[in-house]
C-alpha atoms as a PDB file:
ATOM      1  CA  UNK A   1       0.000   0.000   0.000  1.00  0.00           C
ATOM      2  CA  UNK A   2       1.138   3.562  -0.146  1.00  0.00           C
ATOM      3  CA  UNK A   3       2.171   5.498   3.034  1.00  0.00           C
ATOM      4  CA  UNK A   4       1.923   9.301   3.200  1.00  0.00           C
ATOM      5  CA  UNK A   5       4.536  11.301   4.891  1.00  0.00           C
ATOM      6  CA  UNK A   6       3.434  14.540   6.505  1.00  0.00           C
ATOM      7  CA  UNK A   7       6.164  16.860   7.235  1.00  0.00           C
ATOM      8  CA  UNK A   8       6.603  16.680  11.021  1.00  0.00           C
ATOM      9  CA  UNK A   9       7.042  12.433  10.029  1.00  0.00           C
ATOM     10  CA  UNK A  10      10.016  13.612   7.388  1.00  0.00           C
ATOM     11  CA  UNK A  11      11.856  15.830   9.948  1.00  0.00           C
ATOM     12  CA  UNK A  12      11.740  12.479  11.905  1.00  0.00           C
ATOM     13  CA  UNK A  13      12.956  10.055   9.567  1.00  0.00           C
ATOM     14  CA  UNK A  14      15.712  12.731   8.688  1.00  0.00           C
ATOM     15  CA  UNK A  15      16.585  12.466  11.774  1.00  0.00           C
ATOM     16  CA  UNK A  16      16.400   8.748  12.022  1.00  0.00           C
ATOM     17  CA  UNK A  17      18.711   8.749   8.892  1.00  0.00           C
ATOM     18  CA  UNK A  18      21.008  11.125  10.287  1.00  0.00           C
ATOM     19  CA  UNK A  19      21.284   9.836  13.390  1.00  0.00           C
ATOM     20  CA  UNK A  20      21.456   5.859  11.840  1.00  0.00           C
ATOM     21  CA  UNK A  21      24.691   7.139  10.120  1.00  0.00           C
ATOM     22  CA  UNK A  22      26.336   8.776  12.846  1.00  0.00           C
ATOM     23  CA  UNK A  23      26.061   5.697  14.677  1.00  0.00           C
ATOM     24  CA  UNK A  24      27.375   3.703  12.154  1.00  0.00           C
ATOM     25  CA  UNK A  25      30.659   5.783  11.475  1.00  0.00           C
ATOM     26  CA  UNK A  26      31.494   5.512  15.304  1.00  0.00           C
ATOM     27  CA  UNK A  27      31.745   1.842  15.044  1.00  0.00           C
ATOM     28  CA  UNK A  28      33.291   1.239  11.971  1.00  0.00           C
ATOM     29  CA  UNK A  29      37.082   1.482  10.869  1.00  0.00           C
ATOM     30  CA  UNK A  30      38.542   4.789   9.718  1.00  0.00           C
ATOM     31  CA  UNK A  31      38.039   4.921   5.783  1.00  0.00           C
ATOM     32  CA  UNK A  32      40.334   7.239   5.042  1.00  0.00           C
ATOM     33  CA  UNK A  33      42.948   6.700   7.599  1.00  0.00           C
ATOM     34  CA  UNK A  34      41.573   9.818  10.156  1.00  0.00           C
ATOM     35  CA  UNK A  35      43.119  10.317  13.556  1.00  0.00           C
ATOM     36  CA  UNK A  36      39.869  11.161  14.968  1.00  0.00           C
ATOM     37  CA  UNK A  37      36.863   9.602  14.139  1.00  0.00           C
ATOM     38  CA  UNK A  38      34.852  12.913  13.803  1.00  0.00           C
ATOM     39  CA  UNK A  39      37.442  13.854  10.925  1.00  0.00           C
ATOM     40  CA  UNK A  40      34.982  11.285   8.313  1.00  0.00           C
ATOM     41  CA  UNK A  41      31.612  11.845  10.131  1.00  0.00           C
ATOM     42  CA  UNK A  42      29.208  12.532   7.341  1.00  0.00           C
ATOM     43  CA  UNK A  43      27.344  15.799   7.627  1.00  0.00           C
ATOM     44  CA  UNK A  44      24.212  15.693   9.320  1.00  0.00           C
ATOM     45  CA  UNK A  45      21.238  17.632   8.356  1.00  0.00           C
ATOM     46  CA  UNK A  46      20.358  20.979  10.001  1.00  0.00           C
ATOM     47  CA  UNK A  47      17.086  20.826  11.454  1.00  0.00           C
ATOM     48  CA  UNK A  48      14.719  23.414  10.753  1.00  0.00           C
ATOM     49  CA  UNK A  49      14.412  26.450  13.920  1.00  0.00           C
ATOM     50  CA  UNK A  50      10.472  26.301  12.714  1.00  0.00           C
ATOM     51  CA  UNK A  51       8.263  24.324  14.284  1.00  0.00           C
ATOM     52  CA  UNK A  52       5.990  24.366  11.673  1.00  0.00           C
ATOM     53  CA  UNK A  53       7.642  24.046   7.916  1.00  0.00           C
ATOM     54  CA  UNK A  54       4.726  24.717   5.923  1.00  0.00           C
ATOM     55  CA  UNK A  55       4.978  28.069   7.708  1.00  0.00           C
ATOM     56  CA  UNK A  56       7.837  28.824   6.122  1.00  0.00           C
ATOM     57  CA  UNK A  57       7.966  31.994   3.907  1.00  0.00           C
ATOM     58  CA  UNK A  58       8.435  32.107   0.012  1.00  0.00           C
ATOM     59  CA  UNK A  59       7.846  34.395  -3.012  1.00  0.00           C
ATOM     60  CA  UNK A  60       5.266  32.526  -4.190  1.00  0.00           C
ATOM     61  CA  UNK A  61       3.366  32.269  -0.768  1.00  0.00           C
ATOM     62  CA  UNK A  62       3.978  35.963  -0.640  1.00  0.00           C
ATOM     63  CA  UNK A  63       2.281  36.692  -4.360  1.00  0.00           C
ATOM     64  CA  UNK A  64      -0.261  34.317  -3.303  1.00  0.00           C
ATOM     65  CA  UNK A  65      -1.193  36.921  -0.247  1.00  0.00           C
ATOM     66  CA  UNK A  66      -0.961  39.221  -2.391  1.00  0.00           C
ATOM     67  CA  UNK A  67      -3.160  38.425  -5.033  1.00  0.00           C
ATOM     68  CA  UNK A  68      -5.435  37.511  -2.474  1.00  0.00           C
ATOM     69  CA  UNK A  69      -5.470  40.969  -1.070  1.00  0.00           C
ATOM     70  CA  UNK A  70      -6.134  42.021  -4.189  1.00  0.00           C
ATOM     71  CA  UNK A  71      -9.799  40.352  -4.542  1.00  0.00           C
ATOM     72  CA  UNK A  72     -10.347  40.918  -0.459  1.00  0.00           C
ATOM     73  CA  UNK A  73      -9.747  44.874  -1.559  1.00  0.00           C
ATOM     74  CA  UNK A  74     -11.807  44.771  -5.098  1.00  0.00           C
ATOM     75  CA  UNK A  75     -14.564  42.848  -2.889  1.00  0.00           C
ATOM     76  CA  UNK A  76     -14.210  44.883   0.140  1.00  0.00           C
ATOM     77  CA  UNK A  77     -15.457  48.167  -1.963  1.00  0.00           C
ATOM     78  CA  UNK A  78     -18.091  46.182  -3.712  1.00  0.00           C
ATOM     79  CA  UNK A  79     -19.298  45.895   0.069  1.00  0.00           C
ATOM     80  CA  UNK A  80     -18.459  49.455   1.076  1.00  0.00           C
ATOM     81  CA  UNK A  81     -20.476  51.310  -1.650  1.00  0.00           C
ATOM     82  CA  UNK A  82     -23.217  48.721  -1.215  1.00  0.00           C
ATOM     83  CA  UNK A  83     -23.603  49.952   2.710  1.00  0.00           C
ATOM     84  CA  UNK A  84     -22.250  53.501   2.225  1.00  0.00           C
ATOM     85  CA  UNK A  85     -24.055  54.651  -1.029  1.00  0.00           C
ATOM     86  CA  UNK A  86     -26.087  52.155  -2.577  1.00  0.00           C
ATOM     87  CA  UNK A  87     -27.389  54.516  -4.916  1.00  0.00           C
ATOM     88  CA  UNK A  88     -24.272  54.098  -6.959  1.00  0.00           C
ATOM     89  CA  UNK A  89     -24.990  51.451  -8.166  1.00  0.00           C
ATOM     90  CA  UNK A  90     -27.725  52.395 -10.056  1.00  0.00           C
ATOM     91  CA  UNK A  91     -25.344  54.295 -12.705  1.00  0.00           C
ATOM     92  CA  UNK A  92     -25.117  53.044 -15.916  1.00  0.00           C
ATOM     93  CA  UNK A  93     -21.341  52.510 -16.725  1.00  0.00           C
ATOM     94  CA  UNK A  94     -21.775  50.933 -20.296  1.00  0.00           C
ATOM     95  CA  UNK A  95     -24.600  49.856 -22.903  1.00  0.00           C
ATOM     96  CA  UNK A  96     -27.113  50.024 -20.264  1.00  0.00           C
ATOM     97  CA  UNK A  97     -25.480  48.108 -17.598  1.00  0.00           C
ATOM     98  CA  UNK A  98     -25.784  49.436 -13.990  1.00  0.00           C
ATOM     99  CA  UNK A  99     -22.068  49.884 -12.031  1.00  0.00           C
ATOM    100  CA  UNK A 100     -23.881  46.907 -10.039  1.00  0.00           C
ATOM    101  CA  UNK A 101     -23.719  44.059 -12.196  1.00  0.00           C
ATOM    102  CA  UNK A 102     -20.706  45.204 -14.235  1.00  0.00           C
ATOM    103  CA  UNK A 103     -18.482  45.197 -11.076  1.00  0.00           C
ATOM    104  CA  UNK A 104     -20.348  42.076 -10.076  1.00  0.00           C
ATOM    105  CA  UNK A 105     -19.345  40.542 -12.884  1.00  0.00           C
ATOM    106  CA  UNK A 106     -16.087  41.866 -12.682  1.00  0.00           C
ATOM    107  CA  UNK A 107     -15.220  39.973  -9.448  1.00  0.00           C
ATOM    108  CA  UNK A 108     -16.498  37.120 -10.317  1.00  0.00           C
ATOM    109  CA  UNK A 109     -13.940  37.357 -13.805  1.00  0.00           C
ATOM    110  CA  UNK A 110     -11.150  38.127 -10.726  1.00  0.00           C
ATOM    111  CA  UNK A 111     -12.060  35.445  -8.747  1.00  0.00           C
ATOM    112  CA  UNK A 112     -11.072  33.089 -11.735  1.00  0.00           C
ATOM    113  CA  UNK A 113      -7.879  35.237 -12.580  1.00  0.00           C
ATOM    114  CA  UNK A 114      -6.300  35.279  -9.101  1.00  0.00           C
ATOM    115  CA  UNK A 115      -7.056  31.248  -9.138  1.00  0.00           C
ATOM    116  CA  UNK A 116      -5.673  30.832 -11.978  1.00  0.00           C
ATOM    117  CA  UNK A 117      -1.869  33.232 -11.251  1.00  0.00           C
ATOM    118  CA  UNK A 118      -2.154  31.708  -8.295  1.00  0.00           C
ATOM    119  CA  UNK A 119      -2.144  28.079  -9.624  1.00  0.00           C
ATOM    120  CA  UNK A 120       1.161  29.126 -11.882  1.00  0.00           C
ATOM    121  CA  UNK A 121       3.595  30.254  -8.811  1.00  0.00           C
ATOM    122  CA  UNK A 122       5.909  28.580  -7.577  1.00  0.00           C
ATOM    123  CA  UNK A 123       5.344  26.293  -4.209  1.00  0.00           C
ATOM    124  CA  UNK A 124       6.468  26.762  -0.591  1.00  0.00           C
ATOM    125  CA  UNK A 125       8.806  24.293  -0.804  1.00  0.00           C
END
């Protein structure tokens, strides 16, 4: 069967790994004729500081916020001039189309664009 790995199990097993060859440089021979037996240790893996690694910052996380803030903004003063001054939205912007469904219409077209840039960045990690 298949076995997923979340992260906090892969820090684990890096460990494990790490850890598995430390052990076995200590008790074999020198391989390279070292004085010291910490002159061949292999390097072991830094461990991440974060606690949480899908926390971790990147440019495409950041885009992602920020093409979210984007549509929060866009939909935030759809909202606003709906409570502030609903009468706005009675003027016709175009071909007889109120500012109400065109800007309706145009967040709904921005919903799809942001999903879609945001499905071409770049991942976490």
């Amino acid at each position: 069967g298949s076995h997923v790995v979340n992260a906090s199990q892969s820090t684990w097993l890096r460990l494990d790994q790490a850890t598995a060859a430390y052990t076995a440089a200590q008790t074999s021979p020198c391989p390279h004729g070292a004085s010291r037996r910490h002159d061949y240790l292999p390097p072991v893996p830094a461990a991440s500081t974060d606690p949480n690694p899908r926390r971790a910052s990147s440019p495409g996380r950041r885009r992602r916020w920020a093409l979210l803030a984007v549509y929060v903004l866009a939909y935030g003063g759809f909202i606003g001039v709906a409570v502030a001054a609903p009468g706005l939205f009675a003027a016709d912007v175009a071909g007889g189309v109120n500012l109400a469904v065109a800007w309706g219409f145009g967040l709904i077209v921005l919903a799809f664009a942001v999903a879609l840039a945001a499905l071409r960045l770049p991942e976490g990690r």
